[in-house]
C-alpha atoms as a PDB file:
ATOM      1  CA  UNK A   1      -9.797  -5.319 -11.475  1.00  0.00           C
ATOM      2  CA  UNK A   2      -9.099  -2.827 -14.117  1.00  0.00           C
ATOM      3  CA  UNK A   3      -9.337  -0.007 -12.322  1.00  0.00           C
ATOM      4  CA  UNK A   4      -7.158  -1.331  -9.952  1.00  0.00           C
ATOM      5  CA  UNK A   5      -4.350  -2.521 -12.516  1.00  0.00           C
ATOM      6  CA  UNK A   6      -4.424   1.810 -13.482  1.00  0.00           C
ATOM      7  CA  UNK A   7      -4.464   3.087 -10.061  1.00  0.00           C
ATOM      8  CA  UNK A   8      -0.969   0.680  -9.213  1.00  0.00           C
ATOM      9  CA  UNK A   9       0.644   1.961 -12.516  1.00  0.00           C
ATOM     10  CA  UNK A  10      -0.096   5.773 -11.599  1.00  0.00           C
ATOM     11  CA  UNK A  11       1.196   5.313  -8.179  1.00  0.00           C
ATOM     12  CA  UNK A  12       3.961   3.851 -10.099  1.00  0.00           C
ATOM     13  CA  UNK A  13       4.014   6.934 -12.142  1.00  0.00           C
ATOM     14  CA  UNK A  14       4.110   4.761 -15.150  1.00  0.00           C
ATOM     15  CA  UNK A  15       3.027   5.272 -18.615  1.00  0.00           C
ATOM     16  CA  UNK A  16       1.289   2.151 -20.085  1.00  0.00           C
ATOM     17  CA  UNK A  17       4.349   1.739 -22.415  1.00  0.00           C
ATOM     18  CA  UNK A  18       6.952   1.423 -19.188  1.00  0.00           C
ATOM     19  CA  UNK A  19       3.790  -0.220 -17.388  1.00  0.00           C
ATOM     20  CA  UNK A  20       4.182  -3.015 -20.130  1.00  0.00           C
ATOM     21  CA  UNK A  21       7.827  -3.108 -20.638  1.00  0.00           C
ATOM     22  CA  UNK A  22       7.808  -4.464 -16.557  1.00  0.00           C
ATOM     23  CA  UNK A  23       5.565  -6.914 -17.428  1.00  0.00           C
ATOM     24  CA  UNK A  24       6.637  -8.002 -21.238  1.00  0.00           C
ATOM     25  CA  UNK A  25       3.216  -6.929 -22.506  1.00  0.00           C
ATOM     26  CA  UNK A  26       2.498  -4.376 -24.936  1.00  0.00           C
ATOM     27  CA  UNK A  27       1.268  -0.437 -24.467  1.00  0.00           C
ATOM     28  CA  UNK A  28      -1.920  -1.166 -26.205  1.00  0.00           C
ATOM     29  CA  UNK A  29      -2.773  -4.680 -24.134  1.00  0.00           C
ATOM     30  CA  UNK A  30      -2.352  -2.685 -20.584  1.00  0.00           C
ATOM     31  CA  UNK A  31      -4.494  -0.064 -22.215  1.00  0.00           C
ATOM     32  CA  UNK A  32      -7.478  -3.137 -22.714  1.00  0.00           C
ATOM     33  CA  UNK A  33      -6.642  -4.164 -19.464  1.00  0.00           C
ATOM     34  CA  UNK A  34      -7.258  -0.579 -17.930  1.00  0.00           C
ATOM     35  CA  UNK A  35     -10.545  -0.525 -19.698  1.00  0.00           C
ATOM     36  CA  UNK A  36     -11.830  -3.688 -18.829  1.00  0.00           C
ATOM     37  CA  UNK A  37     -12.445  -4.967 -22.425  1.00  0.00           C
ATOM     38  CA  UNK A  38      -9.686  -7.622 -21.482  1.00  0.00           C
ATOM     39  CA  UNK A  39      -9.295  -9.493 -18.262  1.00  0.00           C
ATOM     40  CA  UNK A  40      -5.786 -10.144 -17.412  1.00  0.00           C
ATOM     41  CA  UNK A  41      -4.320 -13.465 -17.697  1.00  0.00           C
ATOM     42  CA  UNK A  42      -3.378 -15.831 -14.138  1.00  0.00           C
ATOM     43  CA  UNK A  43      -0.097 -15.315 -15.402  1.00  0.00           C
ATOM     44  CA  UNK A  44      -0.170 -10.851 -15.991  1.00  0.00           C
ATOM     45  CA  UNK A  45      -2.241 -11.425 -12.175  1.00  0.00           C
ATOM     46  CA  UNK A  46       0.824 -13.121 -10.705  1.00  0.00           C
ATOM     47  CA  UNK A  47       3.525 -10.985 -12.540  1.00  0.00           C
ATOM     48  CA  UNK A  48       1.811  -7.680 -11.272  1.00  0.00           C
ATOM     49  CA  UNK A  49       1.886  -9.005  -7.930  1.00  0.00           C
ATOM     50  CA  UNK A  50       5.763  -9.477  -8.025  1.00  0.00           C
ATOM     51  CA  UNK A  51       7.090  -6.723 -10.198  1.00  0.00           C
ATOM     52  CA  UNK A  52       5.324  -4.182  -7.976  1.00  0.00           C
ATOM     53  CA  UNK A  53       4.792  -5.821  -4.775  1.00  0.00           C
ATOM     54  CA  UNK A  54       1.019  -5.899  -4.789  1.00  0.00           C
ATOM     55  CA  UNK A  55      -1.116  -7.796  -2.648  1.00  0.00           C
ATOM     56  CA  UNK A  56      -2.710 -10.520  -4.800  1.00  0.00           C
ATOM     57  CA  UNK A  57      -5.905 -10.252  -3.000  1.00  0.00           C
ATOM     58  CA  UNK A  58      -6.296  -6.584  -3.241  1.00  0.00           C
ATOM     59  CA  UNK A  59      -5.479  -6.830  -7.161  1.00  0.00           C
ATOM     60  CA  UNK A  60      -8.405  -9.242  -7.657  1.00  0.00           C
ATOM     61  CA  UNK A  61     -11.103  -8.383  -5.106  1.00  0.00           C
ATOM     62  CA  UNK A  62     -10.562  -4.941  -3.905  1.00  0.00           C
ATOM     63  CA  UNK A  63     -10.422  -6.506  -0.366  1.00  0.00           C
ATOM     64  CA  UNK A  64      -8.904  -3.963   2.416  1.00  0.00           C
ATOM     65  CA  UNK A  65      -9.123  -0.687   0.181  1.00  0.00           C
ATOM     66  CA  UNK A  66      -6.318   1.476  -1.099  1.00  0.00           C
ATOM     67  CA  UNK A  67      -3.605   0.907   1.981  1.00  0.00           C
ATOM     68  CA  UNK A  68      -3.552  -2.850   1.430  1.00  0.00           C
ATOM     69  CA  UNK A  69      -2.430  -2.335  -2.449  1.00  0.00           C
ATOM     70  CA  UNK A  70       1.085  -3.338  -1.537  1.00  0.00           C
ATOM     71  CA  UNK A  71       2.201  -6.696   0.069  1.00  0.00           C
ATOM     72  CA  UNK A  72       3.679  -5.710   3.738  1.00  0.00           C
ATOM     73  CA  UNK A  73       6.918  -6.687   4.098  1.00  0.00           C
ATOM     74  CA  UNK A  74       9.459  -5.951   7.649  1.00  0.00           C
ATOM     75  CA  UNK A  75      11.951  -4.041   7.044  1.00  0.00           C
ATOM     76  CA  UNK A  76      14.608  -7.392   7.254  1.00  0.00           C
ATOM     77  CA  UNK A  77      12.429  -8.741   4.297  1.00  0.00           C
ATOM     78  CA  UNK A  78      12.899  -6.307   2.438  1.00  0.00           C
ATOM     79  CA  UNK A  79      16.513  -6.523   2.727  1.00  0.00           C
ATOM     80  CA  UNK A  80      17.233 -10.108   2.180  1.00  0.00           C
ATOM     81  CA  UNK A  81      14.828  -9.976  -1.297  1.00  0.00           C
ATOM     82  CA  UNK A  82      16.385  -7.291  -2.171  1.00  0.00           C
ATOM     83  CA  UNK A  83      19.845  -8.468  -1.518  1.00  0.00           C
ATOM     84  CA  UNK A  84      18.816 -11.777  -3.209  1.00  0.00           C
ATOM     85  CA  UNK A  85      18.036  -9.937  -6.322  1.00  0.00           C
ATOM     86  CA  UNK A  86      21.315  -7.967  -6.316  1.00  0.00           C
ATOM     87  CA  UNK A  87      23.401 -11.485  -5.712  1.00  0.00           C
ATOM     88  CA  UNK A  88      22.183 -12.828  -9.426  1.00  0.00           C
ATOM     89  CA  UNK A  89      22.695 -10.025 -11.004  1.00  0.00           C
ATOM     90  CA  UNK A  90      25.145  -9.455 -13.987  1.00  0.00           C
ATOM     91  CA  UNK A  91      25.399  -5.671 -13.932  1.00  0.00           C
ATOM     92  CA  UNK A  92      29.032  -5.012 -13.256  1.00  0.00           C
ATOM     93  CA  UNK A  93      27.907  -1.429 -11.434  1.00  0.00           C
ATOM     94  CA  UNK A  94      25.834  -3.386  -8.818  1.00  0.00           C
ATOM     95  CA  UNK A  95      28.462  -5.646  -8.198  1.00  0.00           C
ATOM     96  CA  UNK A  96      31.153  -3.236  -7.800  1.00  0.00           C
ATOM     97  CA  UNK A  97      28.307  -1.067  -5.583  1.00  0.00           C
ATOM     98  CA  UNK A  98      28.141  -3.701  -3.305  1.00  0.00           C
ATOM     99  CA  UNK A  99      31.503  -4.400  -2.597  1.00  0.00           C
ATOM    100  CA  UNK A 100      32.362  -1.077  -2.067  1.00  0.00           C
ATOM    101  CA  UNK A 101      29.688  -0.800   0.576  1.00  0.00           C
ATOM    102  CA  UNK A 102      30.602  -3.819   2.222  1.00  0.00           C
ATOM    103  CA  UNK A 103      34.340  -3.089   2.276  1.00  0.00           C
ATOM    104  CA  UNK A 104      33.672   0.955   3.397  1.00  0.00           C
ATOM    105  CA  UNK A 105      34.955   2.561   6.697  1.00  0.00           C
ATOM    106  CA  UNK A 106      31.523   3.109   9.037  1.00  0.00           C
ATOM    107  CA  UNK A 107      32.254   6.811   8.962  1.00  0.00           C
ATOM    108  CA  UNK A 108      32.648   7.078   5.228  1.00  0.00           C
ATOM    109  CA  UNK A 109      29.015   4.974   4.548  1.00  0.00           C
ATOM    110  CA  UNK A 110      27.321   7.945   6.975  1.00  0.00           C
ATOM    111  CA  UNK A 111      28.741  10.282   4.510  1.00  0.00           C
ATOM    112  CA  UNK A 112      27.297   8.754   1.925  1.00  0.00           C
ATOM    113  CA  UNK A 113      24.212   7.630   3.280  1.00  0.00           C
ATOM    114  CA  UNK A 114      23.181  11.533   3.840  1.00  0.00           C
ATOM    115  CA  UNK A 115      24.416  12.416   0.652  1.00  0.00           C
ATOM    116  CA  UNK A 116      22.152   9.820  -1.199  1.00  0.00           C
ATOM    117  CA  UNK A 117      18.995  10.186   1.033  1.00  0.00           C
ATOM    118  CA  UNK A 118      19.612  14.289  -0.319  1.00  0.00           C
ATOM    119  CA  UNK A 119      20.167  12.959  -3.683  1.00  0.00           C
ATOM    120  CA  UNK A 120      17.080  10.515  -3.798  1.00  0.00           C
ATOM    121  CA  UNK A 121      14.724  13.042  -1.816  1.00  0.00           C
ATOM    122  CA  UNK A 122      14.565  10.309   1.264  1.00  0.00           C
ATOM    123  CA  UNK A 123      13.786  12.478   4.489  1.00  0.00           C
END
């Protein structure tokens, strides 16, 4: 499992630090998890799986190879978790973000769709 726990924090393109920050554990305790001389806890297993959206089978067996890493979502999954995490927040930009979206003209949100897919790098 450890080399598994790297490989989804470099296609992250984490460092352990930020790697550890997601998951409230320190630099140096991903960097024993990495190397096998600690064995991550049910609880580091389960947070792994939901910061990053890896498939908890994968993580722990290895089971499908590289492609089944991440949990499979449809597309109107990944909306409504994503607008589920956006309705608790307390971040006074998201808020505002959102109602701005919602309350945009259609031809004004095509505008700015384009310019954030340039923006992001999203062909």
């Amino acid at each position: 499992m450890n080399n598994r726990i790297k490989e989804i924090r470099k296609t992250k393109k984490l460092s352990q630090e930020a790697f550890g920050e997601k998951l409230g554990i320190t630099k140096s305790s991903v960097s024993l998890l990495e190397s096998g001389k600690n064995n991550p806890s049910e609880q580091t297993i389960m947070l792994i799986c939901k910061e990053f959206g890896v498939n908890e089978v994968w993580l722990r067996t290895g089971e499908g190879g590289d492609e089944n890493m991440f949990t499979q979502i449809s597309e109107d999954d990944r909306y409504s978790l994503n607008l589920g995490k956006l309705s608790v927040t307390e971040n006074e930009f998201i808020k505002n973000g959102v109602n701005f979206l919602a309350e945009t003209d259609p031809e004004k949100l095509k505008i700015l769709e384009e310019f954030m897919k340039s923006w992001l790098g999203i062909k």
